[in-house]
Protein backbone atom coordinates (compact mmCIF):
# COMPACT_ATOMS: atom_id res chain seq x y z
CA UNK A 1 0.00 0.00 0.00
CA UNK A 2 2.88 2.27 0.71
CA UNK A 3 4.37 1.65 -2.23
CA UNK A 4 1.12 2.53 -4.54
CA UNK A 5 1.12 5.87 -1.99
CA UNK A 6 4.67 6.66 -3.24
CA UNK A 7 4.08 5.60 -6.81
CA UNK A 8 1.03 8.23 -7.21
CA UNK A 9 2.78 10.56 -5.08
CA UNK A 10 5.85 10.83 -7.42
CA UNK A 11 2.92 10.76 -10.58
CA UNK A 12 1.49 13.64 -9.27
CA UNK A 13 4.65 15.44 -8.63
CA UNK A 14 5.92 14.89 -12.35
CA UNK A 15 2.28 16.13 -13.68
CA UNK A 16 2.97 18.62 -11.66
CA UNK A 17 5.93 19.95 -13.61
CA UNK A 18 4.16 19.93 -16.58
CA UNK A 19 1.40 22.37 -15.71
CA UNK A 20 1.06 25.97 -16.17
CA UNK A 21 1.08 26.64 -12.86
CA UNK A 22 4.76 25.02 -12.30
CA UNK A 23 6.53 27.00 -14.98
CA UNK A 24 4.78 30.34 -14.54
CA UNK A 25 7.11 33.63 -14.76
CA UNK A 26 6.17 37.22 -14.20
CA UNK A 27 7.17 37.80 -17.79
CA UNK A 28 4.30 35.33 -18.80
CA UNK A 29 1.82 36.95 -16.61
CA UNK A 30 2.82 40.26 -18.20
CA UNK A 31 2.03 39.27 -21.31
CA UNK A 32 -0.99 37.72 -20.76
CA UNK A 33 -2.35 40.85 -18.99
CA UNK A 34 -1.29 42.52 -22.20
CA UNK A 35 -2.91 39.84 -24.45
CA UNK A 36 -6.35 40.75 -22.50
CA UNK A 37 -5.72 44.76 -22.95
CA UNK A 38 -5.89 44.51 -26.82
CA UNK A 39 -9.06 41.83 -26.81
CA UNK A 40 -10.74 44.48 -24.39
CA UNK A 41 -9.50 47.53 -26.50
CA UNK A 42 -10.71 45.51 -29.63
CA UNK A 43 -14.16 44.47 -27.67
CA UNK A 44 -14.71 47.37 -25.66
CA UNK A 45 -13.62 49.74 -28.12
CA UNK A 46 -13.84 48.18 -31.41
CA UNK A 47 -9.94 49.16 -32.03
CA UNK A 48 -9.57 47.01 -35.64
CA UNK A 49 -11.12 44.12 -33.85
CA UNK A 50 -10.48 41.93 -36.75
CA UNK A 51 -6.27 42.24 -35.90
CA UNK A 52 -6.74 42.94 -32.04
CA UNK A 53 -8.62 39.86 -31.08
CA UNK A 54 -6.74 37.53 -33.00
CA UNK A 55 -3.23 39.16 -32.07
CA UNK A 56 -4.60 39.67 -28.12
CA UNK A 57 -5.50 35.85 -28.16
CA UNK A 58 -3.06 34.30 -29.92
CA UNK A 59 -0.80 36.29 -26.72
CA UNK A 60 -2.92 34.22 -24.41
CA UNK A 61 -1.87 31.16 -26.66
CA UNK A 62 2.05 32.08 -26.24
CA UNK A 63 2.71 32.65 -22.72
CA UNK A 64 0.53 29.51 -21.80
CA UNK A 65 3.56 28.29 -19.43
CA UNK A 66 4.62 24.70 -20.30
CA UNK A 67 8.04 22.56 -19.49
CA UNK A 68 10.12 23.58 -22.09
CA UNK A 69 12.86 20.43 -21.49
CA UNK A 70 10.10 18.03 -21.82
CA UNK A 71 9.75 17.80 -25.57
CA UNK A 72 6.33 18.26 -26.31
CA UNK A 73 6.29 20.38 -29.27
CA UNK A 74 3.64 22.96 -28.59
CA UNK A 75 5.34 26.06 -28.79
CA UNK A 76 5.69 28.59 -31.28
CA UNK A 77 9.68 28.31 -31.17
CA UNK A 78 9.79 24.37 -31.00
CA UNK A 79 10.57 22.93 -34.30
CA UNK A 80 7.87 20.87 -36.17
CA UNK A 81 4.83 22.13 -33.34
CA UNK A 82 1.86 23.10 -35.22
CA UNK A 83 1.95 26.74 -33.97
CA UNK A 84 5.76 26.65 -35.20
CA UNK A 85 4.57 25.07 -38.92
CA UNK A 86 1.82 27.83 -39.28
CA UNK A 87 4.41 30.54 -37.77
CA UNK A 88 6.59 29.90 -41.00
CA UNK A 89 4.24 32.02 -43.06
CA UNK A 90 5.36 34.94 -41.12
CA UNK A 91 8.76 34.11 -41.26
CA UNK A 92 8.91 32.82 -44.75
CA UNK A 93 7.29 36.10 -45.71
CA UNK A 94 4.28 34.52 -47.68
CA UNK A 95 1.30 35.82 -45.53
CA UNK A 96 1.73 39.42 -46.37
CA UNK A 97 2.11 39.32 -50.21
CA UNK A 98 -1.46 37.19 -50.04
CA UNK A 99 -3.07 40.12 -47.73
CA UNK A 100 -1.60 42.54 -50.21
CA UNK A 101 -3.63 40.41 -52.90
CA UNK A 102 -6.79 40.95 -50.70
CA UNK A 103 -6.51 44.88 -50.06
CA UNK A 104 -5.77 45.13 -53.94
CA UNK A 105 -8.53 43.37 -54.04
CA UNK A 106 -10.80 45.40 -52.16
CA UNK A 107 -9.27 49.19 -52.90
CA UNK A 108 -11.17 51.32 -55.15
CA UNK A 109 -8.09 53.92 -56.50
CA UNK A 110 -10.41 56.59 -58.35
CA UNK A 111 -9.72 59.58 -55.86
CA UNK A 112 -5.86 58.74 -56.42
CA UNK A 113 -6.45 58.72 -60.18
CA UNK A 114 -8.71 61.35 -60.27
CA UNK A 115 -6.25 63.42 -58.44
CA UNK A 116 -3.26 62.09 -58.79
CA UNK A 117 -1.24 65.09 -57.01
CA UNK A 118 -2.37 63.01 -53.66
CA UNK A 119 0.15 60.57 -54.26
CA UNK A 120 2.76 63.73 -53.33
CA UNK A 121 1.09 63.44 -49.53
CA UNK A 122 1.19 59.54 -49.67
CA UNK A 123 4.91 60.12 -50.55
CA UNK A 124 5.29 62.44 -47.82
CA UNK A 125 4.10 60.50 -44.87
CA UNK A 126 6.55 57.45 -45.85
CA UNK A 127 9.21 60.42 -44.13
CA UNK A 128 8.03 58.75 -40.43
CA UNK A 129 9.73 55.46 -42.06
CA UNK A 130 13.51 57.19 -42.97
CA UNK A 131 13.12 59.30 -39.97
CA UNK A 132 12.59 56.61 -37.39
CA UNK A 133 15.11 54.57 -39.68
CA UNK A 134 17.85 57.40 -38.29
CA UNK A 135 16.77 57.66 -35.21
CA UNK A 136 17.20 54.18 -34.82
CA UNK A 137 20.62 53.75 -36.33
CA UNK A 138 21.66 56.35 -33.66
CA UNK A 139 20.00 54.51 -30.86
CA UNK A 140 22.59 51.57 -31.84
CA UNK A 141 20.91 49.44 -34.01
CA UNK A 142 22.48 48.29 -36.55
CA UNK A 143 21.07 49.14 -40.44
CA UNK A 144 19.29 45.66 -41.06
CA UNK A 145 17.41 46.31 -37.73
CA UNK A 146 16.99 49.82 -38.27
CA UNK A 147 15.71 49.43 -41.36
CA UNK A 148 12.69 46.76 -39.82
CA UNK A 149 11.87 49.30 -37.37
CA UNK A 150 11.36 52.22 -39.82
CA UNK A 151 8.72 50.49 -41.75
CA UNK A 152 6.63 50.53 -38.77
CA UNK A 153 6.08 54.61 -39.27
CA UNK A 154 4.28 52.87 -42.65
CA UNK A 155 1.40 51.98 -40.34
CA UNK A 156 1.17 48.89 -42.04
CA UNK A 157 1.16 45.92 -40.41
CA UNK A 158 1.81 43.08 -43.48
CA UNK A 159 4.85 45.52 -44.71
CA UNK A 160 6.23 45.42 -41.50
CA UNK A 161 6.36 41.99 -41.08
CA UNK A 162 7.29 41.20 -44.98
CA UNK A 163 10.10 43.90 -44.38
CA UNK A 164 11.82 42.53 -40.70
CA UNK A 165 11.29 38.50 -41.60
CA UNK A 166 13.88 39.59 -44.09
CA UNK A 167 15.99 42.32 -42.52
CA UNK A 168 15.42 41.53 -39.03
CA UNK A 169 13.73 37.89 -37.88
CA UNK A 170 14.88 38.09 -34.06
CA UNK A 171 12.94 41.21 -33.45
CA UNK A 172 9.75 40.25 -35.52
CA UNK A 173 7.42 39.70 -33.26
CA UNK A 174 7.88 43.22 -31.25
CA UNK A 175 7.63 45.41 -34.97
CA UNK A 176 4.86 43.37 -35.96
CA UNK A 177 2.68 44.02 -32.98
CA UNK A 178 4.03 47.14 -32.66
CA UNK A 179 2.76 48.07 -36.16
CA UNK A 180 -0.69 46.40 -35.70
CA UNK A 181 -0.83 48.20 -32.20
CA UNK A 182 -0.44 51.70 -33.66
CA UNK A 183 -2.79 50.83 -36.21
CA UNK A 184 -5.33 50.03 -34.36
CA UNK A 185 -4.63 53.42 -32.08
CA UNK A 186 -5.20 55.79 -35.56
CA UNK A 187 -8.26 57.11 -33.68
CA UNK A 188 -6.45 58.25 -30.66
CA UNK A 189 -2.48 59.51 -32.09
CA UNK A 190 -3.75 61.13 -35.07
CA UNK A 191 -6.85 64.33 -34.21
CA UNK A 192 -4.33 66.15 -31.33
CA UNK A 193 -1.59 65.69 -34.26
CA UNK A 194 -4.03 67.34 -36.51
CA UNK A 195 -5.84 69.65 -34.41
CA UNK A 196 -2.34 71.40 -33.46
CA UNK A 197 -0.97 71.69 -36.93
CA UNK A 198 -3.86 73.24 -38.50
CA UNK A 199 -5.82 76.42 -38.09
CA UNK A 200 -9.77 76.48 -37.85
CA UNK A 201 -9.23 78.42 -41.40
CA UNK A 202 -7.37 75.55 -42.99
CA UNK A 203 -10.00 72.83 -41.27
CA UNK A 204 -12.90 73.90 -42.84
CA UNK A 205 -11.63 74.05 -46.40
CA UNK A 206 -13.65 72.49 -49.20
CA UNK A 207 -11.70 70.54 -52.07
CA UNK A 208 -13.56 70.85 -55.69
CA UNK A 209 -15.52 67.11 -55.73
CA UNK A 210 -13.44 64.29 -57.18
CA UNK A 211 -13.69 63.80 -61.18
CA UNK A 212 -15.45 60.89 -62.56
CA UNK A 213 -12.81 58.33 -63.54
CA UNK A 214 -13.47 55.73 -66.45
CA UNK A 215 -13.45 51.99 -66.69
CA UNK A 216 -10.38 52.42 -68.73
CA UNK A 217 -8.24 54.02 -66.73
CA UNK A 218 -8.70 51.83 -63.64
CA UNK A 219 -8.02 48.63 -65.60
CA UNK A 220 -4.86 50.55 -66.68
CA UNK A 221 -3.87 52.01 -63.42
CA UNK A 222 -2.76 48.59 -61.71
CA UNK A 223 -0.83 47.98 -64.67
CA UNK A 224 1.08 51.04 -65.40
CA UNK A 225 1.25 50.97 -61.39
CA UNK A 226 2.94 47.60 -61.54
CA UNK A 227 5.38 48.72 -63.98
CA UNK A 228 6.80 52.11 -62.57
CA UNK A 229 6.75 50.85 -59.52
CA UNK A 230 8.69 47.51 -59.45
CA UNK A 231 10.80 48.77 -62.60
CA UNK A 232 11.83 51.19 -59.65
CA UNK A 233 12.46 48.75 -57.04
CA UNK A 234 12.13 45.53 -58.06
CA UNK A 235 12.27 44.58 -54.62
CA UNK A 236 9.16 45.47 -53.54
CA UNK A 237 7.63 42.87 -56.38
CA UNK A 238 6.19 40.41 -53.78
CA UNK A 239 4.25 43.21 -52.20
CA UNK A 240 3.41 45.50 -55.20
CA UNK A 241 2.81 42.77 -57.47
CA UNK A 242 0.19 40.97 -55.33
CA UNK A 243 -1.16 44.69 -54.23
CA UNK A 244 -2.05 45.78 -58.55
CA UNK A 245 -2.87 42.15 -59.31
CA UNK A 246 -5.90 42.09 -56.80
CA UNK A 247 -7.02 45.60 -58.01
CA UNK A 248 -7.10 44.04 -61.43
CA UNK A 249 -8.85 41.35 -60.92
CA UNK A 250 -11.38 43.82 -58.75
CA UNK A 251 -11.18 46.81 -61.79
CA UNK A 252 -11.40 44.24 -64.81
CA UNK A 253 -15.23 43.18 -64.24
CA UNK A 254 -14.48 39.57 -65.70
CA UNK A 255 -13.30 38.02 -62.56
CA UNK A 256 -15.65 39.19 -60.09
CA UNK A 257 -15.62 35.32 -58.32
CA UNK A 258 -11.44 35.68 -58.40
CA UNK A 259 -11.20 39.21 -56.65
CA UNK A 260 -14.82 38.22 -54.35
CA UNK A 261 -12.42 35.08 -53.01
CA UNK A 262 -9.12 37.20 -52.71
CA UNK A 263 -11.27 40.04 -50.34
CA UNK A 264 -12.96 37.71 -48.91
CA UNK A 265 -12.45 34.81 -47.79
CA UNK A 266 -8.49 34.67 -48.57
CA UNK A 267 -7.69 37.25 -46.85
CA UNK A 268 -10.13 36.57 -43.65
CA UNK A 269 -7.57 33.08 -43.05
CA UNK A 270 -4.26 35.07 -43.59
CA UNK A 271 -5.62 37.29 -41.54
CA UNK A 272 -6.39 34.77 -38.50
CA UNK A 273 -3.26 33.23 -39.00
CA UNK A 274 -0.61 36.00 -39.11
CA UNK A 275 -2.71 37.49 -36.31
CA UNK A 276 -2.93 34.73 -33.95
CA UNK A 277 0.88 33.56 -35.24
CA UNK A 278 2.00 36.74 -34.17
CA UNK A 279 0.17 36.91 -30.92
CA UNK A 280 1.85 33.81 -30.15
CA UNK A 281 5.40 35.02 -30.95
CA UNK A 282 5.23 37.28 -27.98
CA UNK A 283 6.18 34.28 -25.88
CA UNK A 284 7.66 36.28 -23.04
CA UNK A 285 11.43 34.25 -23.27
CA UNK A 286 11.86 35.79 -25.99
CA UNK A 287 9.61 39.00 -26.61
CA UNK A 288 9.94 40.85 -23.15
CA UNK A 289 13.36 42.47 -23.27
CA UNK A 290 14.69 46.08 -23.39
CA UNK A 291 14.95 45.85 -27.28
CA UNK A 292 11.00 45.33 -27.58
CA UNK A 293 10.56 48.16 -25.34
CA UNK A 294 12.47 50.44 -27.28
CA UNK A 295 10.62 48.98 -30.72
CA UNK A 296 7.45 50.53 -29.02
CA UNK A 297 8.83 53.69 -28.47
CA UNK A 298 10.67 54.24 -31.97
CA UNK A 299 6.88 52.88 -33.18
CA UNK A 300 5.23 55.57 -31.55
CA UNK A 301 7.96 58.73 -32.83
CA UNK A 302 8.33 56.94 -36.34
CA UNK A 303 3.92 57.06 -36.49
CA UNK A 304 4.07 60.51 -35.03
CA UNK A 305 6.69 61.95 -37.67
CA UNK A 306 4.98 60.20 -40.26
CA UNK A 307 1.03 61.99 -39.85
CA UNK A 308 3.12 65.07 -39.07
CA UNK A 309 5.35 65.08 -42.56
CA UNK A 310 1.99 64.45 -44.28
CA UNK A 311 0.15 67.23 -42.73
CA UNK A 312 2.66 70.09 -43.12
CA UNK A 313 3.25 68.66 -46.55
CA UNK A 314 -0.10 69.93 -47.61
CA UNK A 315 0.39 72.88 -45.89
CA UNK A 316 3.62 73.96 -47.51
CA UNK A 317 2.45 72.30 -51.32
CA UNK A 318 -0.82 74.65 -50.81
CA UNK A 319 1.23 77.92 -51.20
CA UNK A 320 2.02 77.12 -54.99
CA UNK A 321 -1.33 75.67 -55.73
CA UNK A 322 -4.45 77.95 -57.25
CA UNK A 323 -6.60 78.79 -54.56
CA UNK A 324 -9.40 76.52 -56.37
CA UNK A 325 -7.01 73.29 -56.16
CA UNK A 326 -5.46 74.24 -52.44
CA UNK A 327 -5.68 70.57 -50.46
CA UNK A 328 -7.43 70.92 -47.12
CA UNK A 329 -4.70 69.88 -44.33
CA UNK A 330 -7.19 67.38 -42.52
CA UNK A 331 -6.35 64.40 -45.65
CA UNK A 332 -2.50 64.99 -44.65
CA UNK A 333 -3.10 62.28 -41.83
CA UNK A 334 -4.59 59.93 -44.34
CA UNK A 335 -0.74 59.21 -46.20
CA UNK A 336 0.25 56.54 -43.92
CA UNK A 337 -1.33 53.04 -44.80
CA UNK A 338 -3.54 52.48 -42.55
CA UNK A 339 -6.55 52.41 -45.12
CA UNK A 340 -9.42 53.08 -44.34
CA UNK A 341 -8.72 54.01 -40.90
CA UNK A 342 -6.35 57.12 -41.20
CA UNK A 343 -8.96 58.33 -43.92
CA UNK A 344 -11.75 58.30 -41.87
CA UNK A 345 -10.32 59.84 -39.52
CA UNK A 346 -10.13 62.72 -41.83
CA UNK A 347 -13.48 63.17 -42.03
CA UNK A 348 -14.46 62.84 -38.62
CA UNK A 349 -11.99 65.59 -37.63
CA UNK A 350 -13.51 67.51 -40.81
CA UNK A 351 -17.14 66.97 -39.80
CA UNK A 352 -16.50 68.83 -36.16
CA UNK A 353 -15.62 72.20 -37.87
CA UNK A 354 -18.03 72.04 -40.69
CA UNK A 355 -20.74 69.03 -40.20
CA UNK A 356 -21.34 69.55 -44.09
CA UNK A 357 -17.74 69.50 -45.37
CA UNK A 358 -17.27 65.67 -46.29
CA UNK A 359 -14.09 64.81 -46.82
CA UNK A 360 -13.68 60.78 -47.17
CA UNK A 361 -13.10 61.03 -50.88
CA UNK A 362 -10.38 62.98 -51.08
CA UNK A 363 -8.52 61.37 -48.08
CA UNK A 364 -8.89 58.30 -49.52
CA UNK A 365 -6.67 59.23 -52.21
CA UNK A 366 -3.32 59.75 -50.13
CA UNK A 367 -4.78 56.79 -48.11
CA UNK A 368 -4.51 54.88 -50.79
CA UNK A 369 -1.14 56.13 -52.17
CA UNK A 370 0.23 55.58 -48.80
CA UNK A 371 -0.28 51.87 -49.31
CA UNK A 372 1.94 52.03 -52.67
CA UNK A 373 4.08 54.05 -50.54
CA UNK A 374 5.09 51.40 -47.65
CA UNK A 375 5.56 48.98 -50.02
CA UNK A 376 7.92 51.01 -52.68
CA UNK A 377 9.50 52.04 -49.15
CA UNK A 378 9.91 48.80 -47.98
CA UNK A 379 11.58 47.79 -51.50
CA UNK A 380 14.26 50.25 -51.42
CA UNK A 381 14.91 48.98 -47.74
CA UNK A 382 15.16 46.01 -48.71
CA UNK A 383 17.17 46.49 -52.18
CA UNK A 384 19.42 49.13 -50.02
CA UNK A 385 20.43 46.79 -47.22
CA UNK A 386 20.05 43.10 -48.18
């Protein structure tokens, strides 16, 4: 009898170093408190729910503490683990190009063709990238790293982690959550930004209403897109490529079944994937150190530089326009890539100064140009660096 006592005894004791509660750390704790911050934020709040939830759970999935000398091949990090097989689309660098396909898919470029000055203020927001890109470098990192952390400035999430799986793998996980986290916080960075570099004047100016823009120029514009771009930087194919192909198959009007799957339900699994993928990279071994930190901060300056470049941009490109093409400095926000986010935005900030000045439309058009923008950014990055 004493001998079945010690034999169930010493069962329970191993089963006990197997269990959550055994291998618990602080660091795991943190994380999972932070992992419950973004589902509220995303619940609560409806902060891009569709990224918050499946990043803020797939956090819960990483710092689930298990023996990590045992063997059992459920972690993210443990080679041939499910988590770790579905993780190599991240690090491979083959989810993004397929979201690209989907946002191509589902972005309508007429107030970029219509006006295609815009793309100047898409252009000019891609400055938080470079700028946090320096500020990094000085901050000791060296280029291939600095160079993944700029692209978070971009405000776009598949860029940023198409960009560091190349230039940067170790520190993945903090830019890519990083770049989704400042994403989802358009709403709260961008109005004081705007508010404080514009006067009530400037805010309530009305933009003549966007031209209509033909069949035949937006089956040509992914095209000739395609080809300036990537002649440019080749590097950026993966990206750019995927980006004009789905607006193709959305502008063409003979594959209507191709471009409903790619916006659809393509992109809705990538999007579960690299979100709860990249969650679960934030295992806290290897996510909570002073490097991630910092990735948050330069996140934050490289986001702030970049709606600031775009709105003084307009500001400084309206003193040589005609008063009846001047660009109202509210759309400036819209350059970075968060589409349609940083556009909307736009117009709610718009709508408080004059409730019948609606400017969606136009910001749209940098909104849209700041997607080309990341990626083209990304591709001389890449091409500069690699």
């Amino acid at each position: 009898m004493g001998e079945f006592i010690d034999f169930i005894g010493n069962n329970l004791a191993d089963f006990w170093t197997y269990t959550g509660f055994a291998n618990a750390t602080v660091g795991h704790l943190i994380m999972i408190l932070v992992g419950l911050v973004f589902i509220y934020l995303a619940v609560a709040h409806e902060f891009e729910p569709m990224l918050l939830i499946p990043i803020g759970f797939g956090m819960l999935i990483g710092n689930i503490p298990f023996n990590m000398e045992a063997g059992l091949k459920v972690g993210i990090y443990e080679e041939g683990s499910v988590l770790n097989i579905l993780y190599q689309g991240v690090t491979s660098g083959w989810y993004p190009p397929l979201i690209f396909l989907g946002i191509g898919a589902m972005t309508d470029f007429s107030a970029l063709i219509s006006n295609p000055k815009l793309m100047l203020v898409g252009a000019a927001a891609q400055f938080g990238i470079f700028g946090a890109y320096m500020i990094a470098l000085a901050l000791g990192f060296d280029p291939m790293q600095a160079g993944a952390i700029g692209i978070i400035g971009g405000a776009d999430g598949p860029t940023a982690i198409f960009l560091s799986s190349k230039l940067a793998p170790n520190l993945m996980g903090a830019i890519a959550v990083s770049a989704y986290s400042y994403m989802a916080l358009v709403p709260v960075i961008q109005p004081p930004i705007m508010r404080w570099l514009t006067t009530k004047k400037e805010r309530v100016m009305r933009m003549p209403a966007p031209r209509v823009v033909s069949h035949t120029e937006k089956v040509m514009f992914p095209i000739i897109g395609l080809l300036l771009t990537c002649f440019l930087v080749p590097s950026g194919l993966p990206l750019l490529g995927m980006l004009f192909f789905g607006n193709l198959l959305k502008e063409s009007g003979v594959t209507r079944r191709l471009a409903e799957t790619a916006r659809g339900p393509l992109i809705d699994t990538i999007t579960i994937l690299l979100g709860l993928t990249v969650g679960a990279s934030t295992q806290a071994s290897e996510f909570l150190t002073f490097d991630s930190v910092l990735i948050f901060g330069l996140g934050a300056l490289s986001f702030i530089i970049a709606t600031t470049s775009g709105v003084l941009f307009v500001k400084i490109f309206n003193l040589i326009l005609p008063k009846e093409k001047k660009i109202n400095p509210l759309i400036g926000n819209a350059g970075v890539s968060a589409v349609p986010d940083a556009a909307r935005i736009s117009q709610t900030v718009g709508l408080e100064y004059d409730p019948t000045n609606y400017l969606l439309m136009h910001a749209m058009g940098p909104n849209v140009a700041g997607v080309i923008g990341s990626a083209v950014a990304a591709g001389i990055l890449l091409g500069f660096l690699m």
